[in-house]
PDB file of N, CA and C in Angstrom:
ATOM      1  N   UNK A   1     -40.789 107.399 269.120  1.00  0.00           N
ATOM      2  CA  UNK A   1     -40.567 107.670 267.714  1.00  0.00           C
ATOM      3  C   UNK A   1     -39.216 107.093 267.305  1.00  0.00           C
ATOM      4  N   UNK A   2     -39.393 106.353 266.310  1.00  0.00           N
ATOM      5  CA  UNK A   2     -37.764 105.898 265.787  1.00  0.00           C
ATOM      6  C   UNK A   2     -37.881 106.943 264.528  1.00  0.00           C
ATOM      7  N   UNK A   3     -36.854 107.163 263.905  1.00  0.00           N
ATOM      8  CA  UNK A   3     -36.418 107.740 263.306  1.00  0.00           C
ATOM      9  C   UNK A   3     -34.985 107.559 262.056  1.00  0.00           C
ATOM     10  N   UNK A   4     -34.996 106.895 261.190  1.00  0.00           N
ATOM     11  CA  UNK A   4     -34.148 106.094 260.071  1.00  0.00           C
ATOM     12  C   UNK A   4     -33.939 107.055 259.150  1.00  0.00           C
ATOM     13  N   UNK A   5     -32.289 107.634 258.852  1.00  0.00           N
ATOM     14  CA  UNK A   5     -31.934 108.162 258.084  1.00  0.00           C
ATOM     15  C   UNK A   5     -31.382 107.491 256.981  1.00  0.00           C
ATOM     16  N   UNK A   6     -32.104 107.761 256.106  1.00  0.00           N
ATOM     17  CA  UNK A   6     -32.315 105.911 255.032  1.00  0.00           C
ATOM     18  C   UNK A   6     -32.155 107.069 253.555  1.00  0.00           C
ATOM     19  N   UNK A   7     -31.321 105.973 252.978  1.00  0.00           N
ATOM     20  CA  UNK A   7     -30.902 106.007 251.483  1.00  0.00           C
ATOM     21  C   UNK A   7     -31.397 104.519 250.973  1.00  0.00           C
ATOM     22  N   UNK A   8     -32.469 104.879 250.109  1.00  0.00           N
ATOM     23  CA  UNK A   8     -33.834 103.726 249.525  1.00  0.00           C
ATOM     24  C   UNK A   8     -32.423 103.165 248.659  1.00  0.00           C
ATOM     25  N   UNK A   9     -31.429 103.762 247.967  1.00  0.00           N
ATOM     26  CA  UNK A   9     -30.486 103.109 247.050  1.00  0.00           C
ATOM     27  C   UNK A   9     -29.178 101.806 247.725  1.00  0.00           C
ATOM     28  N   UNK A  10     -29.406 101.767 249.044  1.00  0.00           N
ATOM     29  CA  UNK A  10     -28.193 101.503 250.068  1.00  0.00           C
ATOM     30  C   UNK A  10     -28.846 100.104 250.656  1.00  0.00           C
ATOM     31  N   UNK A  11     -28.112  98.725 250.131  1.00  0.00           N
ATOM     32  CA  UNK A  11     -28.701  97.538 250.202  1.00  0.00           C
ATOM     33  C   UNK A  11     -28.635  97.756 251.632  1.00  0.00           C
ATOM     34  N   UNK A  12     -28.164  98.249 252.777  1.00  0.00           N
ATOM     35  CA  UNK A  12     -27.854  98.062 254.258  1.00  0.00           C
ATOM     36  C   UNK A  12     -28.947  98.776 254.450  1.00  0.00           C
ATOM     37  N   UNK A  13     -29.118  99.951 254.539  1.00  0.00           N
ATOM     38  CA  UNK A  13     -30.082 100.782 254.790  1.00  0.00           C
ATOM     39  C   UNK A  13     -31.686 100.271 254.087  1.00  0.00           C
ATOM     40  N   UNK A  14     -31.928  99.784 253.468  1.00  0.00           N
ATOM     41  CA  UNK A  14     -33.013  98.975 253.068  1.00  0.00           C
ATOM     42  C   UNK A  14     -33.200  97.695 254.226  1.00  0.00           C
ATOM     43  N   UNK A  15     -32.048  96.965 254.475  1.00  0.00           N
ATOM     44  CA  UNK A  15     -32.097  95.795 255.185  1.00  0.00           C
ATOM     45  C   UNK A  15     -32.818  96.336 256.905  1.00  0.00           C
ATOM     46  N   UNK A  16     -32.074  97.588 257.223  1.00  0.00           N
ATOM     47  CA  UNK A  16     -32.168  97.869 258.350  1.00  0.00           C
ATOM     48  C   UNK A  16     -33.527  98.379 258.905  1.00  0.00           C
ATOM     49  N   UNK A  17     -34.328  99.454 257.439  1.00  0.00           N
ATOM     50  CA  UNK A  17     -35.189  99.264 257.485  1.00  0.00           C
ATOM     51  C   UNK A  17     -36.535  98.171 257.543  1.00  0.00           C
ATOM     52  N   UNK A  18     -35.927  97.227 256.824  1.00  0.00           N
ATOM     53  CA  UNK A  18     -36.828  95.772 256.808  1.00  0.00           C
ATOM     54  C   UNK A  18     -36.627  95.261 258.445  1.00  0.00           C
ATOM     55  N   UNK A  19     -35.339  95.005 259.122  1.00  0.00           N
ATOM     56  CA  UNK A  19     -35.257  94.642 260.312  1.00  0.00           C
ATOM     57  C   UNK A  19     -36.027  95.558 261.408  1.00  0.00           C
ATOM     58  N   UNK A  20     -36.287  96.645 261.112  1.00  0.00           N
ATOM     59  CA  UNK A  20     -36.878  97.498 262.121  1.00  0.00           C
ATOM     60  C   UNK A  20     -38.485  96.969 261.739  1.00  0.00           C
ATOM     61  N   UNK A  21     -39.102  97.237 260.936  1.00  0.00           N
ATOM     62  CA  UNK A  21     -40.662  97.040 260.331  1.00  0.00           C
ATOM     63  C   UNK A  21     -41.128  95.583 260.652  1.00  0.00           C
ATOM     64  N   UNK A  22     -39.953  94.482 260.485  1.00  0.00           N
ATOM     65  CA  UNK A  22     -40.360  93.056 260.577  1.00  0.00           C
ATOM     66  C   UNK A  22     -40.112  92.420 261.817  1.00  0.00           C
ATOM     67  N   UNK A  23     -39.110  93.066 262.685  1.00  0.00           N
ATOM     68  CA  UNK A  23     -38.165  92.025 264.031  1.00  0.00           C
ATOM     69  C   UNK A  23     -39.126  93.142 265.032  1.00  0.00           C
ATOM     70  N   UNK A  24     -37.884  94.097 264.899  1.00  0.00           N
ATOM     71  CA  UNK A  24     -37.373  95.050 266.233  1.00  0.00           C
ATOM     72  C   UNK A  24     -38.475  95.783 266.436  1.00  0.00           C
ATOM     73  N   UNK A  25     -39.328  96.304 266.264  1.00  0.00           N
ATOM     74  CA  UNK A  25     -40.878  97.169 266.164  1.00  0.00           C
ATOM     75  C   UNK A  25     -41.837  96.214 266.590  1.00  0.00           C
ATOM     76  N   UNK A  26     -41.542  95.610 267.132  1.00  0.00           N
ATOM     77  CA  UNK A  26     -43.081  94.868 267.555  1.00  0.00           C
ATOM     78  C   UNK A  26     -44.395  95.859 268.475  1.00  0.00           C
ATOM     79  N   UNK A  27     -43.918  96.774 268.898  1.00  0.00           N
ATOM     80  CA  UNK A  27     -44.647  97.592 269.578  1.00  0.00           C
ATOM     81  C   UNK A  27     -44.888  98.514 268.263  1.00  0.00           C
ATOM     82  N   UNK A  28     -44.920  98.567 267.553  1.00  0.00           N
ATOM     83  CA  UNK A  28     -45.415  99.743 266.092  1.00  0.00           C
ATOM     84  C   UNK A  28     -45.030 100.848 266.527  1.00  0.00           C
ATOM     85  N   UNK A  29     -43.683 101.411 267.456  1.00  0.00           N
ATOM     86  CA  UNK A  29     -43.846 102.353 267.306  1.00  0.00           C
ATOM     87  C   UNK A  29     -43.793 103.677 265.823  1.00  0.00           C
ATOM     88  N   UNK A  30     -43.940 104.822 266.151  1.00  0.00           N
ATOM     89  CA  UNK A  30     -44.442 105.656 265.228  1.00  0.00           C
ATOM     90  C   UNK A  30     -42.612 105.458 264.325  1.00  0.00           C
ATOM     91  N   UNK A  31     -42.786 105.596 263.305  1.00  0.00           N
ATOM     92  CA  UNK A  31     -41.348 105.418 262.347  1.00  0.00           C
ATOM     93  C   UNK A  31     -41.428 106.817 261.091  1.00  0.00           C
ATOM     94  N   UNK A  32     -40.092 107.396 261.449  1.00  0.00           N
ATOM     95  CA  UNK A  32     -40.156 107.945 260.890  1.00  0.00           C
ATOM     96  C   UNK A  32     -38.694 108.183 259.454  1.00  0.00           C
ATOM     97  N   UNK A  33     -39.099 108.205 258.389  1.00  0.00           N
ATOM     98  CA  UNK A  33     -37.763 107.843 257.453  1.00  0.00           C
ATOM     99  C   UNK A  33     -37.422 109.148 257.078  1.00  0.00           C
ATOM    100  N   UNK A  34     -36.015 109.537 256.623  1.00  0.00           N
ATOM    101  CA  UNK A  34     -35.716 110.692 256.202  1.00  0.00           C
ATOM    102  C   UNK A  34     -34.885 110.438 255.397  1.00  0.00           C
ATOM    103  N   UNK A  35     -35.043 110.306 254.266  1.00  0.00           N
ATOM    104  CA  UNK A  35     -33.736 111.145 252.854  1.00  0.00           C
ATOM    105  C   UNK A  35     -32.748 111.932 253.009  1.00  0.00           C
ATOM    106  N   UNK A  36     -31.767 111.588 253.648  1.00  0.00           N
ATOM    107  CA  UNK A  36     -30.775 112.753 254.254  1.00  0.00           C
ATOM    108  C   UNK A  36     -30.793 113.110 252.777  1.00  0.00           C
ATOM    109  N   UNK A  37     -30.824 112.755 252.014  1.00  0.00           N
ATOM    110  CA  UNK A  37     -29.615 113.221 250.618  1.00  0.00           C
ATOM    111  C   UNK A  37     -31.063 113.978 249.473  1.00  0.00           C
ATOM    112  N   UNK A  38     -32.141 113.531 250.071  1.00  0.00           N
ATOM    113  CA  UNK A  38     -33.204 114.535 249.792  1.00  0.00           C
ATOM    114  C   UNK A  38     -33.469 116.162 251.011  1.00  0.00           C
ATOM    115  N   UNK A  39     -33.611 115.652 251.488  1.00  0.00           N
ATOM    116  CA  UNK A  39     -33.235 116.162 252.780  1.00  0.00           C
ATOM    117  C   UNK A  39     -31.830 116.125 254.308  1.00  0.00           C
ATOM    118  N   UNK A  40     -31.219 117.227 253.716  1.00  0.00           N
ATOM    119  CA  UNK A  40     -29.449 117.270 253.947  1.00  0.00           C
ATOM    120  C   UNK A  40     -29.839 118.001 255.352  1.00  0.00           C
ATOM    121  N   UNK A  41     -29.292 117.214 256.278  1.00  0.00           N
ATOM    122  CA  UNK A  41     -28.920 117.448 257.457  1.00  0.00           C
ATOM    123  C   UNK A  41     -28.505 118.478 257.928  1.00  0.00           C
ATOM    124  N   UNK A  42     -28.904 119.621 258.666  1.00  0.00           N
ATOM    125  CA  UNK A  42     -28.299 120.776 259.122  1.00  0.00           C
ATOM    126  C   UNK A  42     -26.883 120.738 259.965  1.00  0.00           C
ATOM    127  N   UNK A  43     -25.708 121.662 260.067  1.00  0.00           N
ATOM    128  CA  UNK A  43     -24.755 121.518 261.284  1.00  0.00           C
ATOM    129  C   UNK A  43     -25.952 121.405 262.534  1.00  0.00           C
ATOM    130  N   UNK A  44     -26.518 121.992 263.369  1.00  0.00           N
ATOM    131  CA  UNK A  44     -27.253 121.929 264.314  1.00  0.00           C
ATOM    132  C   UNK A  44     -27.702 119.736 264.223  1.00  0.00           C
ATOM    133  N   UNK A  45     -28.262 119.418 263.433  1.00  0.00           N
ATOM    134  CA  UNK A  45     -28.795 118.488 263.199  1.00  0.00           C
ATOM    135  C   UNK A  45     -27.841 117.583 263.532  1.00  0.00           C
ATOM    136  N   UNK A  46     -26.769 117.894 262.532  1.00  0.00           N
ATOM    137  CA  UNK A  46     -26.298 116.895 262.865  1.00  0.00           C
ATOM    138  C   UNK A  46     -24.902 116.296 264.492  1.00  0.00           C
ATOM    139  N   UNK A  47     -24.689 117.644 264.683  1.00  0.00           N
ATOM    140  CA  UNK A  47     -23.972 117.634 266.271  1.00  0.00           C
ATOM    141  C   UNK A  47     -25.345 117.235 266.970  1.00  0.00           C
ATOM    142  N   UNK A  48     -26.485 116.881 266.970  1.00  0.00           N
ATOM    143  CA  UNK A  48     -26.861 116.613 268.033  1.00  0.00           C
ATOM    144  C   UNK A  48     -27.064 115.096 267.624  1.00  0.00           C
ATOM    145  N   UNK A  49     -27.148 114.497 266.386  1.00  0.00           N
ATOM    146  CA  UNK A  49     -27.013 113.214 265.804  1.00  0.00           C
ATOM    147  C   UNK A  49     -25.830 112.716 266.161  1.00  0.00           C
ATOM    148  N   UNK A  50     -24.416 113.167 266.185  1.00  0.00           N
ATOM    149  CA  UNK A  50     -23.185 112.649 266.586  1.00  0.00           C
ATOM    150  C   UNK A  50     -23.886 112.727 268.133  1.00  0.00           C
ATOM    151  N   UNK A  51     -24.073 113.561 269.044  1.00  0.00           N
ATOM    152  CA  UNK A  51     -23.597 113.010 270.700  1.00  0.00           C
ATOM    153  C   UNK A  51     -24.831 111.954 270.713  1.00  0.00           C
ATOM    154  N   UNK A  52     -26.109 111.986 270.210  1.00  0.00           N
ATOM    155  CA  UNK A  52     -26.743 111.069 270.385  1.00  0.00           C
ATOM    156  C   UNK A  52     -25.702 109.184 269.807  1.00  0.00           C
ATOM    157  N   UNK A  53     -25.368 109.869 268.880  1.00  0.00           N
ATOM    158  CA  UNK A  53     -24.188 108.308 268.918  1.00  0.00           C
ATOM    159  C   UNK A  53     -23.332 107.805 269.508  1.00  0.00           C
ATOM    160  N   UNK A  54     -22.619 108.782 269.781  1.00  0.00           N
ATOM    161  CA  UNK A  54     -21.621 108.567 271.150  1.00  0.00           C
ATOM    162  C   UNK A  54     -20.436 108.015 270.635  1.00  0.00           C
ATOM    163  N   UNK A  55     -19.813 108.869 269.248  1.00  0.00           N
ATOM    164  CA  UNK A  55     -18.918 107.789 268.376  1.00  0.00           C
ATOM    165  C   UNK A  55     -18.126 109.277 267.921  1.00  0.00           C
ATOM    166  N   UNK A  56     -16.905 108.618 267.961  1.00  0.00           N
ATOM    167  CA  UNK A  56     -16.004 109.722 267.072  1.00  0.00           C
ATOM    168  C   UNK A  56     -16.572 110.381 265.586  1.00  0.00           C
ATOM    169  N   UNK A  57     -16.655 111.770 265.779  1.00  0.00           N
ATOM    170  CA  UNK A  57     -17.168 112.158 264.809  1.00  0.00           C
ATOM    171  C   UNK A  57     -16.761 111.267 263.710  1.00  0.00           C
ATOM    172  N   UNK A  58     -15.706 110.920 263.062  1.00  0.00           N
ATOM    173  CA  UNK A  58     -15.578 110.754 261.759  1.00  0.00           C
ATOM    174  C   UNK A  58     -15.562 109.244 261.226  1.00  0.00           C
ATOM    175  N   UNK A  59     -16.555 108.388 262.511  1.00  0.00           N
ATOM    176  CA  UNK A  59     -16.833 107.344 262.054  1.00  0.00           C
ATOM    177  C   UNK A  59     -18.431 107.919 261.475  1.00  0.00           C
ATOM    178  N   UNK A  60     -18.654 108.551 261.346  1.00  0.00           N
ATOM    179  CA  UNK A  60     -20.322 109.193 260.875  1.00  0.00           C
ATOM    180  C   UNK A  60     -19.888 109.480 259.502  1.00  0.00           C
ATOM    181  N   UNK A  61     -18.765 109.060 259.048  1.00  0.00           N
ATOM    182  CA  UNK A  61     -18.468 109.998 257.542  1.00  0.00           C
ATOM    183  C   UNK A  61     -18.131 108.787 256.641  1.00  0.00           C
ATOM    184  N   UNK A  62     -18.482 108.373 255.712  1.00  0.00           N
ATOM    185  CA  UNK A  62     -18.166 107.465 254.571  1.00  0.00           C
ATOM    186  C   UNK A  62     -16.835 107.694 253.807  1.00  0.00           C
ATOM    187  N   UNK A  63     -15.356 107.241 254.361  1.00  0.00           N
ATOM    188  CA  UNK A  63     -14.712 107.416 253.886  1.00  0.00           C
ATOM    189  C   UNK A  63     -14.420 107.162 252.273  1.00  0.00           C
ATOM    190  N   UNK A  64     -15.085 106.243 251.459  1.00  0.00           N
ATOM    191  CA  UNK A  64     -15.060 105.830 250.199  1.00  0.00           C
ATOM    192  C   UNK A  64     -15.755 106.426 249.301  1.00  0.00           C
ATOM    193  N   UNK A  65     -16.103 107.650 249.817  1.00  0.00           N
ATOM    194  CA  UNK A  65     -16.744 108.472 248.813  1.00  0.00           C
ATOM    195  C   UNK A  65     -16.252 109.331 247.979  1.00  0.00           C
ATOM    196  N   UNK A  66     -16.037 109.781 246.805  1.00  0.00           N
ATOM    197  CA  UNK A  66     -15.196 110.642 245.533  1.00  0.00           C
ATOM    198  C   UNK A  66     -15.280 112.131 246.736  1.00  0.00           C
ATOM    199  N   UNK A  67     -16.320 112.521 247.084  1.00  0.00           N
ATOM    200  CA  UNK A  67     -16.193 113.745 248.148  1.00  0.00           C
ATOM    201  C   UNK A  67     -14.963 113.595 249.201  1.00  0.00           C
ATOM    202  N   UNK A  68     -14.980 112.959 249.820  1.00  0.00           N
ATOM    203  CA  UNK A  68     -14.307 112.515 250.840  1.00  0.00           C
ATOM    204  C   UNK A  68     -12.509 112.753 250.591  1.00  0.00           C
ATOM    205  N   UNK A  69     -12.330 112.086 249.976  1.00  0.00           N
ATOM    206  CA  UNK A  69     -11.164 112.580 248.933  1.00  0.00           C
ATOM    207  C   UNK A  69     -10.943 113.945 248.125  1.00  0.00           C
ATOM    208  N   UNK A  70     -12.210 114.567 247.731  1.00  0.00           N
ATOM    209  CA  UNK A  70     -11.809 115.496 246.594  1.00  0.00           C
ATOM    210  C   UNK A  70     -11.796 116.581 247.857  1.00  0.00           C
ATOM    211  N   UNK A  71     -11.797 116.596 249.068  1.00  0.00           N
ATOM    212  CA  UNK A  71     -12.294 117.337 249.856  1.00  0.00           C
ATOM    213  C   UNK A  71     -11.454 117.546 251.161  1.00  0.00           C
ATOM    214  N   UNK A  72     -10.342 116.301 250.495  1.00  0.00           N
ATOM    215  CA  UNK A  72      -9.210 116.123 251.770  1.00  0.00           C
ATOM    216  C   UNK A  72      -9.559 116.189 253.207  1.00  0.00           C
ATOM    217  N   UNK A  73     -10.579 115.200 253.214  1.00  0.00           N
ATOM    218  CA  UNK A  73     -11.344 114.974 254.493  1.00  0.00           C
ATOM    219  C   UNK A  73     -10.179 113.987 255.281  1.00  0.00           C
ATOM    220  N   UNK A  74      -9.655 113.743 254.837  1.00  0.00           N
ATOM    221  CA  UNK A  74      -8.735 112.568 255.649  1.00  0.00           C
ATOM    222  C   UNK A  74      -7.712 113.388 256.418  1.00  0.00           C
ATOM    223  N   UNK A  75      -7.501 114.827 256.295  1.00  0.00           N
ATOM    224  CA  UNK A  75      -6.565 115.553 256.624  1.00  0.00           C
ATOM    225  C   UNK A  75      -6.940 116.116 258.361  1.00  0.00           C
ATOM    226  N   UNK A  76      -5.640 115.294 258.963  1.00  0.00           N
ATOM    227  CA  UNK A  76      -6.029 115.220 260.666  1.00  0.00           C
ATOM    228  C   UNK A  76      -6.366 116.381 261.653  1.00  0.00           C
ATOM    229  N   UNK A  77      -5.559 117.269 260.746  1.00  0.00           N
ATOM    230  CA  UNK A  77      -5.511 119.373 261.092  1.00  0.00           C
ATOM    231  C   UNK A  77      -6.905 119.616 261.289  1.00  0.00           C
ATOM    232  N   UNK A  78      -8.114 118.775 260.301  1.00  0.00           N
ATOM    233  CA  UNK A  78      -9.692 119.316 260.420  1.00  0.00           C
ATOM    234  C   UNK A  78      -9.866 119.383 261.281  1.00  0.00           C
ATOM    235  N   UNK A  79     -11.136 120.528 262.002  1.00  0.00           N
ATOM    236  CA  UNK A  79     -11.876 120.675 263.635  1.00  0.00           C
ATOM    237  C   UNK A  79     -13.350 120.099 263.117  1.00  0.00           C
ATOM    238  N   UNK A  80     -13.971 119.914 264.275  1.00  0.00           N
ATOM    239  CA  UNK A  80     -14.755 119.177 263.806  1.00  0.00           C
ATOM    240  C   UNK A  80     -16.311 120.450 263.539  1.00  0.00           C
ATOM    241  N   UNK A  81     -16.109 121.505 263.422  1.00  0.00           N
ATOM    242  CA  UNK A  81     -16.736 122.535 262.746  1.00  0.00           C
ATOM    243  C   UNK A  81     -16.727 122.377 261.262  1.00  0.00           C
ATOM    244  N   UNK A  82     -15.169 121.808 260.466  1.00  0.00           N
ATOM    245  CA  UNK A  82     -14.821 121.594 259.534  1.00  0.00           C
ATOM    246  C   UNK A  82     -15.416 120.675 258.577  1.00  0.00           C
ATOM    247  N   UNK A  83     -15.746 119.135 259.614  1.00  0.00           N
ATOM    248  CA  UNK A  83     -16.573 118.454 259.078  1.00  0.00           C
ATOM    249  C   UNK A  83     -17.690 118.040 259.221  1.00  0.00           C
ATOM    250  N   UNK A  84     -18.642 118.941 260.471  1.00  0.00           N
ATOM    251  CA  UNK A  84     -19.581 119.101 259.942  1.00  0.00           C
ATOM    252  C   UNK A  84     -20.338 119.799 258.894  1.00  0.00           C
ATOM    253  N   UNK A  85     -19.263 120.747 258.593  1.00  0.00           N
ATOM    254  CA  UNK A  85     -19.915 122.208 257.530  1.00  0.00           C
ATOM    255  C   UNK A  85     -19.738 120.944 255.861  1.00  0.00           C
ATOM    256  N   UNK A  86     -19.210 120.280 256.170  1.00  0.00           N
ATOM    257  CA  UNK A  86     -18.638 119.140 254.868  1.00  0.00           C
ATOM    258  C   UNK A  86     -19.911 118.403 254.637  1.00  0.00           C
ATOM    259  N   UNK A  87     -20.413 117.587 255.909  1.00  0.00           N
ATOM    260  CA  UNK A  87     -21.336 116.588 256.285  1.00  0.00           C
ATOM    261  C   UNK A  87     -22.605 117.585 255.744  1.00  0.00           C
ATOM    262  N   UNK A  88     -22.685 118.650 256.128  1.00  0.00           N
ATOM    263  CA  UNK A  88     -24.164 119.163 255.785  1.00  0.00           C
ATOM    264  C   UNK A  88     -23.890 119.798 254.290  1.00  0.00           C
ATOM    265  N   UNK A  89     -23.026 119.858 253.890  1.00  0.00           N
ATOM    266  CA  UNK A  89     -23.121 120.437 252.224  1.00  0.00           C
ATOM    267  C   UNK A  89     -22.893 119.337 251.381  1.00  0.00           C
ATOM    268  N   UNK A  90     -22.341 118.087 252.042  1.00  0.00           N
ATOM    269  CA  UNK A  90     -21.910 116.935 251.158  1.00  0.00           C
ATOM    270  C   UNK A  90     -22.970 115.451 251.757  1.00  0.00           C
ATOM    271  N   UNK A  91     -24.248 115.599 251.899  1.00  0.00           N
ATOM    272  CA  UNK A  91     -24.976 114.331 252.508  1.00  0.00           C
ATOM    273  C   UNK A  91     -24.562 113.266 251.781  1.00  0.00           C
ATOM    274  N   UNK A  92     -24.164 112.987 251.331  1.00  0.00           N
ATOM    275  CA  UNK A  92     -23.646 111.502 250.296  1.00  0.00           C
ATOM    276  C   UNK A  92     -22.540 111.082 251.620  1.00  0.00           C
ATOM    277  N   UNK A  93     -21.961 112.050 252.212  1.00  0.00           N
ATOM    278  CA  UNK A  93     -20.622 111.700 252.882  1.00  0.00           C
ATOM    279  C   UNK A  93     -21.732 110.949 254.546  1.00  0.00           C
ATOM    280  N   UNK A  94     -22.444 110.931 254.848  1.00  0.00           N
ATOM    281  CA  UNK A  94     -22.766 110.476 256.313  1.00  0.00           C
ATOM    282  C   UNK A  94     -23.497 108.896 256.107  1.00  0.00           C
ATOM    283  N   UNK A  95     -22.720 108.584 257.173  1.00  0.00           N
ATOM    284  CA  UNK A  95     -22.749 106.919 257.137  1.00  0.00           C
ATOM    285  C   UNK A  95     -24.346 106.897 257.433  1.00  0.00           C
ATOM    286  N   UNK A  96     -25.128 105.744 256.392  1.00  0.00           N
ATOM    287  CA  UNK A  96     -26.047 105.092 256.474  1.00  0.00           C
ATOM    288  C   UNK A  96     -26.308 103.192 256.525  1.00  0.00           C
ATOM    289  N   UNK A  97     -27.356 103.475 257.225  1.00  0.00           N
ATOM    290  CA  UNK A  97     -28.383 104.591 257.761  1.00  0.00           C
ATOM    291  C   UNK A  97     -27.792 104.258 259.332  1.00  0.00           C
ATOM    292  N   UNK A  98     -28.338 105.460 259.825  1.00  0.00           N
ATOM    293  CA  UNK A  98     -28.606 105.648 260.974  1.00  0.00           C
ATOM    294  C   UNK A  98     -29.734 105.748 261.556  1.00  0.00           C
ATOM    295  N   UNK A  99     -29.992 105.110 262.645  1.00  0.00           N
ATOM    296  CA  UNK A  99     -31.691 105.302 263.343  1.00  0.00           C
ATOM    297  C   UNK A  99     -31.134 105.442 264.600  1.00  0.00           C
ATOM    298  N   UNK A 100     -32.513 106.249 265.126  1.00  0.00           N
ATOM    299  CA  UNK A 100     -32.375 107.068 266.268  1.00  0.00           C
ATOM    300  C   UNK A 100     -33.600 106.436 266.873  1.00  0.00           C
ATOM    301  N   UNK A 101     -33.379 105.906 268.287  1.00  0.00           N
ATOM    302  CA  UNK A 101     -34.839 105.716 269.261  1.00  0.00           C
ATOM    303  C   UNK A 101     -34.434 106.095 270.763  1.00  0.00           C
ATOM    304  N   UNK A 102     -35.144 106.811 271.559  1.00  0.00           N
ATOM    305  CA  UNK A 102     -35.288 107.320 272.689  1.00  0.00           C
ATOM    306  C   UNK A 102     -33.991 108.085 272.695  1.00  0.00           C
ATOM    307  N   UNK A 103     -33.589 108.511 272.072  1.00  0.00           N
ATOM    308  CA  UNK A 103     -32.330 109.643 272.261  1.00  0.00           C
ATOM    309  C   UNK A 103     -30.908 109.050 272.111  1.00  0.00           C
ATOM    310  N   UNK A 104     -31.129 108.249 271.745  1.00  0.00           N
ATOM    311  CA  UNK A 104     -29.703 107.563 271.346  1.00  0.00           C
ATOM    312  C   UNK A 104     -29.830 106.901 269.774  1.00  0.00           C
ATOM    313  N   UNK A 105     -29.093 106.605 269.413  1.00  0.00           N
ATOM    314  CA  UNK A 105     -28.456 106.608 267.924  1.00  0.00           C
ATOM    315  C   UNK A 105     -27.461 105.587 267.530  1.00  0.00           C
ATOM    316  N   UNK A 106     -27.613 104.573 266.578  1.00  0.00           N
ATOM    317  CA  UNK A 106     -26.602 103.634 266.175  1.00  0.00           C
ATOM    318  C   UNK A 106     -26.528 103.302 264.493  1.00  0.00           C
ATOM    319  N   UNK A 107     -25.299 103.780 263.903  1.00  0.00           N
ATOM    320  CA  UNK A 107     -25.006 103.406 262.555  1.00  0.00           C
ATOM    321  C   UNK A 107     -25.562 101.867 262.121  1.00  0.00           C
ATOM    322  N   UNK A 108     -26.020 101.658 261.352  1.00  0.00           N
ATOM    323  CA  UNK A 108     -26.473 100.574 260.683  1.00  0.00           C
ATOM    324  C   UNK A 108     -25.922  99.378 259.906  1.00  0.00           C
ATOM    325  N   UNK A 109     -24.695  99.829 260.479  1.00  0.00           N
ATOM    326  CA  UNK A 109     -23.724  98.740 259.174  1.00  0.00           C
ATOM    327  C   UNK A 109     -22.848  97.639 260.229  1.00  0.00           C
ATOM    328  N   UNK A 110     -22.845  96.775 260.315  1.00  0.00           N
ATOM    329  CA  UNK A 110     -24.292  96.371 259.882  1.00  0.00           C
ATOM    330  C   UNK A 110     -25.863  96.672 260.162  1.00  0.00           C
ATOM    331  N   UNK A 111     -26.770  95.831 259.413  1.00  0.00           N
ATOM    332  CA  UNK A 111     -28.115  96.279 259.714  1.00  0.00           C
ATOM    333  C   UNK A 111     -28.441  95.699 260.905  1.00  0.00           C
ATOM    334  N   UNK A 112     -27.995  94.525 261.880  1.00  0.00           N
ATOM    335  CA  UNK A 112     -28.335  94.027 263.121  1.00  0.00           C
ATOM    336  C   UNK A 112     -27.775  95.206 264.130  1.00  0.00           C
ATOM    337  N   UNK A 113     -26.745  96.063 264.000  1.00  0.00           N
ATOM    338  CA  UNK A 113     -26.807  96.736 265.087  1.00  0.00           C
ATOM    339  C   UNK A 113     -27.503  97.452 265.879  1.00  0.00           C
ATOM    340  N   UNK A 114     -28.941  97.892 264.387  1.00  0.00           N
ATOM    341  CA  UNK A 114     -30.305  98.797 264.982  1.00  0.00           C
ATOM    342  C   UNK A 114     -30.977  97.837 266.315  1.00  0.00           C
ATOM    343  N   UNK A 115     -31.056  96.529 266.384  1.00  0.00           N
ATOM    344  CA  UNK A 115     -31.354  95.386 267.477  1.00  0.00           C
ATOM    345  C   UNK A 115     -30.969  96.719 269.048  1.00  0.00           C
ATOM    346  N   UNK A 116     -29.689  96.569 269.131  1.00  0.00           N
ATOM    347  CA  UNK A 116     -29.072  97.555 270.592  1.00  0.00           C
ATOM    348  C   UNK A 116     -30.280  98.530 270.694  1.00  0.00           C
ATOM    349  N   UNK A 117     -31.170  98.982 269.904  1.00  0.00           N
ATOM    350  CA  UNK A 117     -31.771 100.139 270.381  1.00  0.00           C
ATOM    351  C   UNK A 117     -33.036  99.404 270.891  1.00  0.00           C
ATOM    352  N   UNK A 118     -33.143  98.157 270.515  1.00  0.00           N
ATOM    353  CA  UNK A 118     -34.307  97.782 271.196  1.00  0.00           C
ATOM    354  C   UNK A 118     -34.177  96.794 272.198  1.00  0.00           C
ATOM    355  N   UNK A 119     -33.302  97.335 272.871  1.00  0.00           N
ATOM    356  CA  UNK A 119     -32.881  95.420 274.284  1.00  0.00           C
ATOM    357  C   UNK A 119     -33.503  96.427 275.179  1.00  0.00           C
TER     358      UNK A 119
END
């Protein structure tokens, strides 16, 4: 099962999706898309989305977002209880997209990085 946490509005996240459906999927596996921002990521959800990435939490967070700022996310004192409770009340803030295959996980930006999940 792959699994693409996709914002339909996000020229990358569109691309990445096209690269998965057209390149990297040649085996069809089953695909599954999710609307974080229709569907907002739980804390549970998403700590198990960070270790599946294997990346400092707060590269998972869109620093250029009006939240991000109004929310003094940049402030180093945060635990990372702090920003996940942020990440799941603020889905606009988590870097897209992300896709997930066999238990591991890679941000999309670019959209060739989803490729690593399929070597």
């Amino acid at each position: 099962m792959i699994t693409i946490y996709h914002n339909p509005r996000c020229s990358k996240s569109r691309a990445a999706c096209e690269l998965i459906t057209g390149t990297c999927n040649s085996a069809n596996e089953a695909t599954q898309i999710v609307e974080y921002l229709k569907q907002p990521l739980t804390v549970a959800q998403l700590q198990e989305l960070h270790g599946q990435l294997g990346c400092p939490l707060r590269e998972m967070i869109r620093d250029t977002e009006a939240e991000y700022k109004a929310l003094d996310l940049a402030d180093p004192s945060l635990t990372d209880a702090q920003l996940y409770l942020a990440l799941a009340r603020h889905p606009v803030l988590l870097q897209r997209p992300i896709v997930v295959r066999n238990g591991r996980a890679v941000i999309g930006r670019p959209p060739e990085n989803v490729a690593a999940l399929f070597d």
